[in-house]
PDB file of N, CA and C in Angstrom:
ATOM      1  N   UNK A   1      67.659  25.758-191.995  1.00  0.00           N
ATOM      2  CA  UNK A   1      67.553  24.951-193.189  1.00  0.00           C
ATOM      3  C   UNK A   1      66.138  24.419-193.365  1.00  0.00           C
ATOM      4  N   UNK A   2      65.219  24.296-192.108  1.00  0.00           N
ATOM      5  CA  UNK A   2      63.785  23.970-192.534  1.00  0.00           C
ATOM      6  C   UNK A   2      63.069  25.409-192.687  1.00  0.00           C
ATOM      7  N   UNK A   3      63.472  25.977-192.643  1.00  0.00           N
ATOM      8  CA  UNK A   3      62.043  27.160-192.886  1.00  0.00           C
ATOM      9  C   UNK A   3      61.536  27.295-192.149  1.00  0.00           C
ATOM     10  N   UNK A   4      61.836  26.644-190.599  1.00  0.00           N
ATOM     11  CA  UNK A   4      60.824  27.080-189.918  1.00  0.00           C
ATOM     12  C   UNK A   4      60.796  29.052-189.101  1.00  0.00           C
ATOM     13  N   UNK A   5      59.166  29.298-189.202  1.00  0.00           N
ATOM     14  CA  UNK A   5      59.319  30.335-188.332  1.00  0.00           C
ATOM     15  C   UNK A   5      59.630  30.739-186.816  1.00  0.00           C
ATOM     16  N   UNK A   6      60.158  31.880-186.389  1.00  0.00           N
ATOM     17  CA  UNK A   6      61.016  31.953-184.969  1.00  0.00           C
ATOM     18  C   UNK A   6      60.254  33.346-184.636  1.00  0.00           C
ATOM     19  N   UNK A   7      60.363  33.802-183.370  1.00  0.00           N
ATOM     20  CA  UNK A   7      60.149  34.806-182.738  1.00  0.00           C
ATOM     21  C   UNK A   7      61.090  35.426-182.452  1.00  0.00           C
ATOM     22  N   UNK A   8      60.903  37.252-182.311  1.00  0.00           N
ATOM     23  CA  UNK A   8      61.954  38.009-181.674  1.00  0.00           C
ATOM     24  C   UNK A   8      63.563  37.493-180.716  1.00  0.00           C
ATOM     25  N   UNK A   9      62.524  36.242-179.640  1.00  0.00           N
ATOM     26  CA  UNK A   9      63.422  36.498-178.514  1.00  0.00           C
ATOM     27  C   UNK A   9      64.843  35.322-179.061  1.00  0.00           C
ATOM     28  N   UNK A  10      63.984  34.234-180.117  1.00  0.00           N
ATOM     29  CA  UNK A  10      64.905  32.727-180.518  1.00  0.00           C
ATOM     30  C   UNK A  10      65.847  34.066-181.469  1.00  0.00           C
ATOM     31  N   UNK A  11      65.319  35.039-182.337  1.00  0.00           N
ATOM     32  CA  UNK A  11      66.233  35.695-183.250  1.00  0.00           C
ATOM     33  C   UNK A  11      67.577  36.612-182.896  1.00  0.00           C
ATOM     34  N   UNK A  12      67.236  37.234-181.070  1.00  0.00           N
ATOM     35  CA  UNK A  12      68.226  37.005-180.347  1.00  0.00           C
ATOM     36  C   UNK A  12      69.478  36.217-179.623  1.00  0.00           C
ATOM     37  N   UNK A  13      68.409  34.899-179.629  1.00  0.00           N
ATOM     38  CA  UNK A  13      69.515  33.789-179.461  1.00  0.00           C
ATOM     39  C   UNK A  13      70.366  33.668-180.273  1.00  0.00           C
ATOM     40  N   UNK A  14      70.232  33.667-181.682  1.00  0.00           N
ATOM     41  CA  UNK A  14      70.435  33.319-183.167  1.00  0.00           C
ATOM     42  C   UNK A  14      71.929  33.907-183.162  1.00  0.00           C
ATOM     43  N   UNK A  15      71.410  35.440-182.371  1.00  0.00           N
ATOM     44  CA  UNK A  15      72.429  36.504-182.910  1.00  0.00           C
ATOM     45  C   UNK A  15      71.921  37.356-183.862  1.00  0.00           C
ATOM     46  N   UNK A  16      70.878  37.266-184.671  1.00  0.00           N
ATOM     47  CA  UNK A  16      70.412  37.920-185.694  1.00  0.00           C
ATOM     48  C   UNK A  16      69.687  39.816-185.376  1.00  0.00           C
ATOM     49  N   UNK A  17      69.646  39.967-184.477  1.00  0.00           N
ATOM     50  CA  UNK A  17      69.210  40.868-183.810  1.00  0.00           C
ATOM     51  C   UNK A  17      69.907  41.273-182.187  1.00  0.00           C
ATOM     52  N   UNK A  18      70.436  42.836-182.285  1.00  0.00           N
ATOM     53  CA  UNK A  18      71.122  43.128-181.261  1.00  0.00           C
ATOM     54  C   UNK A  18      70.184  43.191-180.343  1.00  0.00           C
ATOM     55  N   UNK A  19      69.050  43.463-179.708  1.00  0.00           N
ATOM     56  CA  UNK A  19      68.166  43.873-178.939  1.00  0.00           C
ATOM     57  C   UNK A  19      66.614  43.508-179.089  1.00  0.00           C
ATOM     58  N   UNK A  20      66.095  42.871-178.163  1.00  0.00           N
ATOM     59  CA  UNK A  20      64.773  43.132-178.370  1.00  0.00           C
ATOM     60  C   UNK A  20      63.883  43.928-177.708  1.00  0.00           C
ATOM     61  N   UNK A  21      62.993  44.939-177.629  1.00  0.00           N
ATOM     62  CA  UNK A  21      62.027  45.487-176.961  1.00  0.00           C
ATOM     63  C   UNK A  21      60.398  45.187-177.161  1.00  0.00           C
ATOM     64  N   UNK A  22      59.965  45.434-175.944  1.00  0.00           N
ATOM     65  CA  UNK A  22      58.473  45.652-176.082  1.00  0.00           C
ATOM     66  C   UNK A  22      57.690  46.638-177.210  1.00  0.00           C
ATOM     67  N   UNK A  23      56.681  45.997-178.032  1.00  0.00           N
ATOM     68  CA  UNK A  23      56.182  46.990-179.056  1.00  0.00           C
ATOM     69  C   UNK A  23      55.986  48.211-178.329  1.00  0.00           C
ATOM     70  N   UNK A  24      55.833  48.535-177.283  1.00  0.00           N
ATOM     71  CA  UNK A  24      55.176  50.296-176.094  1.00  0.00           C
ATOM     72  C   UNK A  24      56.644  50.829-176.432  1.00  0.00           C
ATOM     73  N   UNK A  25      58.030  50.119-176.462  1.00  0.00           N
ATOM     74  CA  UNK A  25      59.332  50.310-176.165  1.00  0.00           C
ATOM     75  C   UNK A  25      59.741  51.110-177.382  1.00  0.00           C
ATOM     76  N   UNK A  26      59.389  50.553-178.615  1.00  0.00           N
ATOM     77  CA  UNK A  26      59.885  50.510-179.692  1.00  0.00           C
ATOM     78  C   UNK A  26      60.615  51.921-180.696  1.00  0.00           C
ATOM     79  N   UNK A  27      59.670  52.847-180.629  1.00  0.00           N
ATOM     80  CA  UNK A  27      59.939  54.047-181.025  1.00  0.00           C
ATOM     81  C   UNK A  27      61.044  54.478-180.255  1.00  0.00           C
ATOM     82  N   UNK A  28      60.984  54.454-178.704  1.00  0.00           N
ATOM     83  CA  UNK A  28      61.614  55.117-177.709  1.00  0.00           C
ATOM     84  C   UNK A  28      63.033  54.392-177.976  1.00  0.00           C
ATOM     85  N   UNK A  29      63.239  53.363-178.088  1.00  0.00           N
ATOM     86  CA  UNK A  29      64.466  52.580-178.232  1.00  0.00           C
ATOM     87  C   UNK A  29      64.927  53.008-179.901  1.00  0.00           C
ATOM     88  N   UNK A  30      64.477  52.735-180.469  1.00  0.00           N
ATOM     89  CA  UNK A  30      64.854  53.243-181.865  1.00  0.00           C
ATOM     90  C   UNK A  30      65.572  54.509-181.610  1.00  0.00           C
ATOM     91  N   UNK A  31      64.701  56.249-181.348  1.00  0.00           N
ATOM     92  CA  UNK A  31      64.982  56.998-181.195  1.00  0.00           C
ATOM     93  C   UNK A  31      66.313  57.228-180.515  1.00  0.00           C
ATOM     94  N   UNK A  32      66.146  56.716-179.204  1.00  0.00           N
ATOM     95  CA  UNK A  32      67.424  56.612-178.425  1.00  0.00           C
ATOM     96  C   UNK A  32      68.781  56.332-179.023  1.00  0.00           C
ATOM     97  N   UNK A  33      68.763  55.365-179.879  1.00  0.00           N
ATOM     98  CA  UNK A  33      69.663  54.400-180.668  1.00  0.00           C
ATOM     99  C   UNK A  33      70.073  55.463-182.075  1.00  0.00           C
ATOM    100  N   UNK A  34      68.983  55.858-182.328  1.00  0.00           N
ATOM    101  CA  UNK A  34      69.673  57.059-183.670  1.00  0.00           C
ATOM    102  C   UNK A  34      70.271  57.832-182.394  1.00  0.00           C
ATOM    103  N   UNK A  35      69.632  58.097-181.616  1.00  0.00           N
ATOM    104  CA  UNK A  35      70.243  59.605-180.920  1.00  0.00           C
ATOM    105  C   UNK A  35      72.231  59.372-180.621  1.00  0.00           C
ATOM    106  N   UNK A  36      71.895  58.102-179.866  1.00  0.00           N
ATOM    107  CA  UNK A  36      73.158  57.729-179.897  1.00  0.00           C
ATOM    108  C   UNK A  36      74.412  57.232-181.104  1.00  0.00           C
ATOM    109  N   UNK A  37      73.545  57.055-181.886  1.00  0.00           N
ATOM    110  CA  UNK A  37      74.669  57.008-183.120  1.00  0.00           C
ATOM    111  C   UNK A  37      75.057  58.486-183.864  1.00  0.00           C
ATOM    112  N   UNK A  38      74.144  59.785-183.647  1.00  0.00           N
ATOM    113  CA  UNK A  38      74.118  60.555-184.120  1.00  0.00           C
ATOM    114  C   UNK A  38      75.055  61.650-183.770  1.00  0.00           C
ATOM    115  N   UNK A  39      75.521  60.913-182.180  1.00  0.00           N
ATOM    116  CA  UNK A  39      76.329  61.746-181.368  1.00  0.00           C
ATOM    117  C   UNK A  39      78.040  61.113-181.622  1.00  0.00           C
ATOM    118  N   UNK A  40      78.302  60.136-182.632  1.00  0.00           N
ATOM    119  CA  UNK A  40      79.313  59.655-182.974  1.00  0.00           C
ATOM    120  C   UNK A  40      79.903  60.251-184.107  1.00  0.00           C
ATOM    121  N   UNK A  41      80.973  60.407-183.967  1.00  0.00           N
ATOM    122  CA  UNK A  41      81.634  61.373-185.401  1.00  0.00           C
ATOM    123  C   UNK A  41      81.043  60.513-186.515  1.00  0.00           C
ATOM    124  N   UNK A  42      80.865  61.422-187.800  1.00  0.00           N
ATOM    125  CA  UNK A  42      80.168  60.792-188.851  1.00  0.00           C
ATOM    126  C   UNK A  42      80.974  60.439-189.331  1.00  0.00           C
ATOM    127  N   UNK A  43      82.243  60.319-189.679  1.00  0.00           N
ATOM    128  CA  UNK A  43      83.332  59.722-191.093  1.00  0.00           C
ATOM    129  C   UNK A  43      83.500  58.547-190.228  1.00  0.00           C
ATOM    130  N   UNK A  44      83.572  58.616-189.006  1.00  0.00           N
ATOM    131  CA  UNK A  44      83.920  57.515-188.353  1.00  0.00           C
ATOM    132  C   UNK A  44      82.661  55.956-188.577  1.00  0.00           C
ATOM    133  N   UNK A  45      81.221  56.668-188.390  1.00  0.00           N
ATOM    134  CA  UNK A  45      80.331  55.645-188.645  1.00  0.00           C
ATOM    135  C   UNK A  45      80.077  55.578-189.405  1.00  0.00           C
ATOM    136  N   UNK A  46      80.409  56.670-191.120  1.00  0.00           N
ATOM    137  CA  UNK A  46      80.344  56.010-192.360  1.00  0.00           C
ATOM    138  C   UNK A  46      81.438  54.897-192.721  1.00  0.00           C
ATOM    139  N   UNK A  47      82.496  55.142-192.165  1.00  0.00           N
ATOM    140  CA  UNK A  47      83.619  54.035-192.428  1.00  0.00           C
ATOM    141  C   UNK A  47      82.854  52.911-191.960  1.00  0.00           C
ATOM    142  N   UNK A  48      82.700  52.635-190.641  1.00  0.00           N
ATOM    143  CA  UNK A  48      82.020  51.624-190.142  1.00  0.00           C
ATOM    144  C   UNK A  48      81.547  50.748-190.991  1.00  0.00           C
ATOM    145  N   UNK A  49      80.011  51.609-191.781  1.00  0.00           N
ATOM    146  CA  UNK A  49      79.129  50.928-192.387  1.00  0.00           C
ATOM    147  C   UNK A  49      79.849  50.336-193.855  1.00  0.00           C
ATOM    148  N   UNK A  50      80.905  51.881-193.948  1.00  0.00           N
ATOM    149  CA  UNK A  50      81.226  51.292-195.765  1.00  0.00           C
ATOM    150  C   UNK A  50      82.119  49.474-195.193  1.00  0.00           C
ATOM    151  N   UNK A  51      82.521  49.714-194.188  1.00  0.00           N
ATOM    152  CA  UNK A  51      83.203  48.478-193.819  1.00  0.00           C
ATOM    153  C   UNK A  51      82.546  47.417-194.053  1.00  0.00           C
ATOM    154  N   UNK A  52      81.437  47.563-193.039  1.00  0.00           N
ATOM    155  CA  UNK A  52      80.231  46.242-192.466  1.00  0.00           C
ATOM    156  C   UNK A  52      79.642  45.833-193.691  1.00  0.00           C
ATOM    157  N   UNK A  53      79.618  46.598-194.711  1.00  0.00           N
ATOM    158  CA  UNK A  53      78.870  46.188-196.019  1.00  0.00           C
ATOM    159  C   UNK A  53      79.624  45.782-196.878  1.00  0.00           C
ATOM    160  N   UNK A  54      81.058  46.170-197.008  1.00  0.00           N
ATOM    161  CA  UNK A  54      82.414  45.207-198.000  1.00  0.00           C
ATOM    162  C   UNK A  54      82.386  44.055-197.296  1.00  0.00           C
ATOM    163  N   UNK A  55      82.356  43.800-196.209  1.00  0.00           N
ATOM    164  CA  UNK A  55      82.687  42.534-195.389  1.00  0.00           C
ATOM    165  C   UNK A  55      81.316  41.360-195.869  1.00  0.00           C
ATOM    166  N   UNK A  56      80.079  42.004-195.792  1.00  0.00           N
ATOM    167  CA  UNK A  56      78.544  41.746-196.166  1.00  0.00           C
ATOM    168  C   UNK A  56      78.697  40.744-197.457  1.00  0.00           C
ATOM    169  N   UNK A  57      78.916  41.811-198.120  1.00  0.00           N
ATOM    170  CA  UNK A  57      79.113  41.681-199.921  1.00  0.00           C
ATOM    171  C   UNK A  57      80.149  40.634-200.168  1.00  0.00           C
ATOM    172  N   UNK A  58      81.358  40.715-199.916  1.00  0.00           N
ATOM    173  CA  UNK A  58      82.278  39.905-200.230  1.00  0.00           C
ATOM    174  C   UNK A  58      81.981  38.311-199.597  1.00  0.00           C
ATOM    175  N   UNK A  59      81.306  38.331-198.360  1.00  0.00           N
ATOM    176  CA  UNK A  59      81.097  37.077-197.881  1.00  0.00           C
ATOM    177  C   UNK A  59      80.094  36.464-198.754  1.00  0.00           C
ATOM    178  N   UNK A  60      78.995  37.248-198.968  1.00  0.00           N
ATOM    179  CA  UNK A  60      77.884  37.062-200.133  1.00  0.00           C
ATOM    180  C   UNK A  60      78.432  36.317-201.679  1.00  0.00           C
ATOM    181  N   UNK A  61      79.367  36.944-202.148  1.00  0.00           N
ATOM    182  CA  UNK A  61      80.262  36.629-203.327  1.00  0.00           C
ATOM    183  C   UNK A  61      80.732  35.600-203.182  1.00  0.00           C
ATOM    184  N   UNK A  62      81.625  34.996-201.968  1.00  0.00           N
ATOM    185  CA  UNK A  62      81.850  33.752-201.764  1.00  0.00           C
ATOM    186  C   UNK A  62      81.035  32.666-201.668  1.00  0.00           C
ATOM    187  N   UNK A  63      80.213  33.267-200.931  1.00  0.00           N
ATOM    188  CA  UNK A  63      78.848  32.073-200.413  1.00  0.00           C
ATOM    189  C   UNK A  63      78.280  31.682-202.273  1.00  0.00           C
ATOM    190  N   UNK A  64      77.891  32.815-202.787  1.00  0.00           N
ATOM    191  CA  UNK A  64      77.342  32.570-204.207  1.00  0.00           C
ATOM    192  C   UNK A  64      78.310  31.948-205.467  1.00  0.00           C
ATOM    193  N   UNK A  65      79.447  31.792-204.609  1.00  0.00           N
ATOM    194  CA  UNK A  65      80.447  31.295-205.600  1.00  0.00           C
ATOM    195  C   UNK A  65      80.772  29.615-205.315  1.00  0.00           C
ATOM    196  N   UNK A  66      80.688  29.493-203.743  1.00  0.00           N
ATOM    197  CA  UNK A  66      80.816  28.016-203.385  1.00  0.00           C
ATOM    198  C   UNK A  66      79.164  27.594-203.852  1.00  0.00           C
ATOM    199  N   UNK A  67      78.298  28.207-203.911  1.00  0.00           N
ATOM    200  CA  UNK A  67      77.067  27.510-203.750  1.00  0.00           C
ATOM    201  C   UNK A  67      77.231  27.274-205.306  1.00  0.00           C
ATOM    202  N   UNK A  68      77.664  28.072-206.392  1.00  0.00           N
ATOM    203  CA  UNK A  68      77.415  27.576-207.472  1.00  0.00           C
ATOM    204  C   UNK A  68      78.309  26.438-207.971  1.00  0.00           C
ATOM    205  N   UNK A  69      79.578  26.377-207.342  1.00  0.00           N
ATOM    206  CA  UNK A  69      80.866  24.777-207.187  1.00  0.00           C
ATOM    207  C   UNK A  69      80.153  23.843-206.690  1.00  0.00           C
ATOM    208  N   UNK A  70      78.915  23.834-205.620  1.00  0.00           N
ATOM    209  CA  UNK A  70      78.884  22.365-204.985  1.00  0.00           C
ATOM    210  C   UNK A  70      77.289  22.223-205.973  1.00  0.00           C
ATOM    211  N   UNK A  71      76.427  23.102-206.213  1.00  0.00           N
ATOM    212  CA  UNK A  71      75.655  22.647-207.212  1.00  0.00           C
ATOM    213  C   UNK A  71      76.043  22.362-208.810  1.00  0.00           C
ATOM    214  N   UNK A  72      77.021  23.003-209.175  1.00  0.00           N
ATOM    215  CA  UNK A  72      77.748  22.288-210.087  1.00  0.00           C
ATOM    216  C   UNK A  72      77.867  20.610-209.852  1.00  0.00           C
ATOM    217  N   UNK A  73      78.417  20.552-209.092  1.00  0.00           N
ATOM    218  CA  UNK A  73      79.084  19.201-208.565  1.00  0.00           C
ATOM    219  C   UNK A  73      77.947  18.175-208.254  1.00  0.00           C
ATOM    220  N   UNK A  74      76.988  18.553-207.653  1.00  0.00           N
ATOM    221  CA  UNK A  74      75.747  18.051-206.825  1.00  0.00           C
ATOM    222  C   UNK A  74      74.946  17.795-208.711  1.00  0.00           C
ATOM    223  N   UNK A  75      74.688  18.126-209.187  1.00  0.00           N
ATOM    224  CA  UNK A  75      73.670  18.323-210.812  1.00  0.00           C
ATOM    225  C   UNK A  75      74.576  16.886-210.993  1.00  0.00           C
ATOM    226  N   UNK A  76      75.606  17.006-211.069  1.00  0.00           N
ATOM    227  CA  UNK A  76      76.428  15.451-211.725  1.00  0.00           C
ATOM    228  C   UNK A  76      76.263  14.127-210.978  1.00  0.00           C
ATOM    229  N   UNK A  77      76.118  14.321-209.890  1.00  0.00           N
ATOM    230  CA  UNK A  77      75.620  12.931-209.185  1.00  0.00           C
ATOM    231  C   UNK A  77      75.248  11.915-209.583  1.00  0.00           C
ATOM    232  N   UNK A  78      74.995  10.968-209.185  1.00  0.00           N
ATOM    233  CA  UNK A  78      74.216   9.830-209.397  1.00  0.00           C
ATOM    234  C   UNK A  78      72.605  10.390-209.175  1.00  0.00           C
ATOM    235  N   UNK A  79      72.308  10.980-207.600  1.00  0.00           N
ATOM    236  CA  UNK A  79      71.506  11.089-207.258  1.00  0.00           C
ATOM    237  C   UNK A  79      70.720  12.047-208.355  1.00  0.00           C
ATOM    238  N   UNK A  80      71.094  13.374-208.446  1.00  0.00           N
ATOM    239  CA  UNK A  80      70.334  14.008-209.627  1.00  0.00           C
ATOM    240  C   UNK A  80      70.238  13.491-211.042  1.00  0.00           C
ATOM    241  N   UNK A  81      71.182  12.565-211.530  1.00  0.00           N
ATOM    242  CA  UNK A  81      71.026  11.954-212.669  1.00  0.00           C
ATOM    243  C   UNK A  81      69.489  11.125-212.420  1.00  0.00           C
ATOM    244  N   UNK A  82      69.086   9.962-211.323  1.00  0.00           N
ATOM    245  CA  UNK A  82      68.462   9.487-211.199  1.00  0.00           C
ATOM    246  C   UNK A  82      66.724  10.194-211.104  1.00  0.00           C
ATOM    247  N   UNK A  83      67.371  11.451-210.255  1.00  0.00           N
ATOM    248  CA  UNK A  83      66.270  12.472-210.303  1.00  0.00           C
ATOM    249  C   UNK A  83      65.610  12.884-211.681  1.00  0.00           C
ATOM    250  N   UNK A  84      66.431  13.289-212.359  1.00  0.00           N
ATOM    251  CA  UNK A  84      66.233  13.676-213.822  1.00  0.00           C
ATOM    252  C   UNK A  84      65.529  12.621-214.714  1.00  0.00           C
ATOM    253  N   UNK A  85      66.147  11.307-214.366  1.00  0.00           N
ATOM    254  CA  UNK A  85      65.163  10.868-215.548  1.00  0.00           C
ATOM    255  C   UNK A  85      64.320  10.141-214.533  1.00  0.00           C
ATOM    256  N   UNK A  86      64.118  10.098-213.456  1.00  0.00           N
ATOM    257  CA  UNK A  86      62.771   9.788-212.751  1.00  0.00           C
ATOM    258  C   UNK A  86      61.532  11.216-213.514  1.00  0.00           C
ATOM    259  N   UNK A  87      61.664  12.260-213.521  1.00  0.00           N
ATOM    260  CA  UNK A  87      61.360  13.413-213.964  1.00  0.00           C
ATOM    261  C   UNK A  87      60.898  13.123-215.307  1.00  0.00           C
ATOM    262  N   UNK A  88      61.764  12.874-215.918  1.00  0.00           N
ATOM    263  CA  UNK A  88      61.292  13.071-217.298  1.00  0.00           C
ATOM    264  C   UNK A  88      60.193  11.860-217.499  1.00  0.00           C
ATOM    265  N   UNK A  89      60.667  10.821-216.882  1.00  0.00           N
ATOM    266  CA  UNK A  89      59.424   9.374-216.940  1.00  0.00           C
ATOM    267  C   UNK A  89      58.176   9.787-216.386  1.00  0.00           C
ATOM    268  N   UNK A  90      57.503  10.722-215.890  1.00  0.00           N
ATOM    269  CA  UNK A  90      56.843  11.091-215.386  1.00  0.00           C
ATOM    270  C   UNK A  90      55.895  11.887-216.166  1.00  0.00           C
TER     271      UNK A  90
END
């Protein structure tokens, strides 16, 4: 929620990233990683993905649907009323 910036290893902590390697690593691990997905039946890891990305999307849809209910809600406040015409006095 602050913006602040993080490194590889905190973006692991996070969860945001399955793996980290050394930049020398990088190609070699990549490669490896297609190699190994490549050796997985394909309908099987297109399902996967068509999955991982309905699941993606739909959570997205929600998130963009509560975010537009509580800023709805949040614009009516006291506090943004006060905001607003602090704003406009300005």
């Amino acid at each position: 929620m602050l913006g602040r910036p993080f490194d590889a290893s905190r973006a692991a902590q996070l969860g945001l990233v399955t793996q980290v390697v050394p930049d020398q690593s990088l190609l070699a691990t990549a490669t490896e990683t297609a190699r190994a997905l490549a050796e997985k039946p394909a309908a099987a890891v297109q399902a996967c993905k068509r999955l991982m990305k309905r699941a993606l999307r739909e959570q997205l849809e929600q998130a963009v649907k509560l975010e537009n209910e509580v800023f709805a809600e949040r614009v009516r406040s006291d506090d943004a009323k006060e905001a607003f015409m602090a704003f406009s006095h300005a």
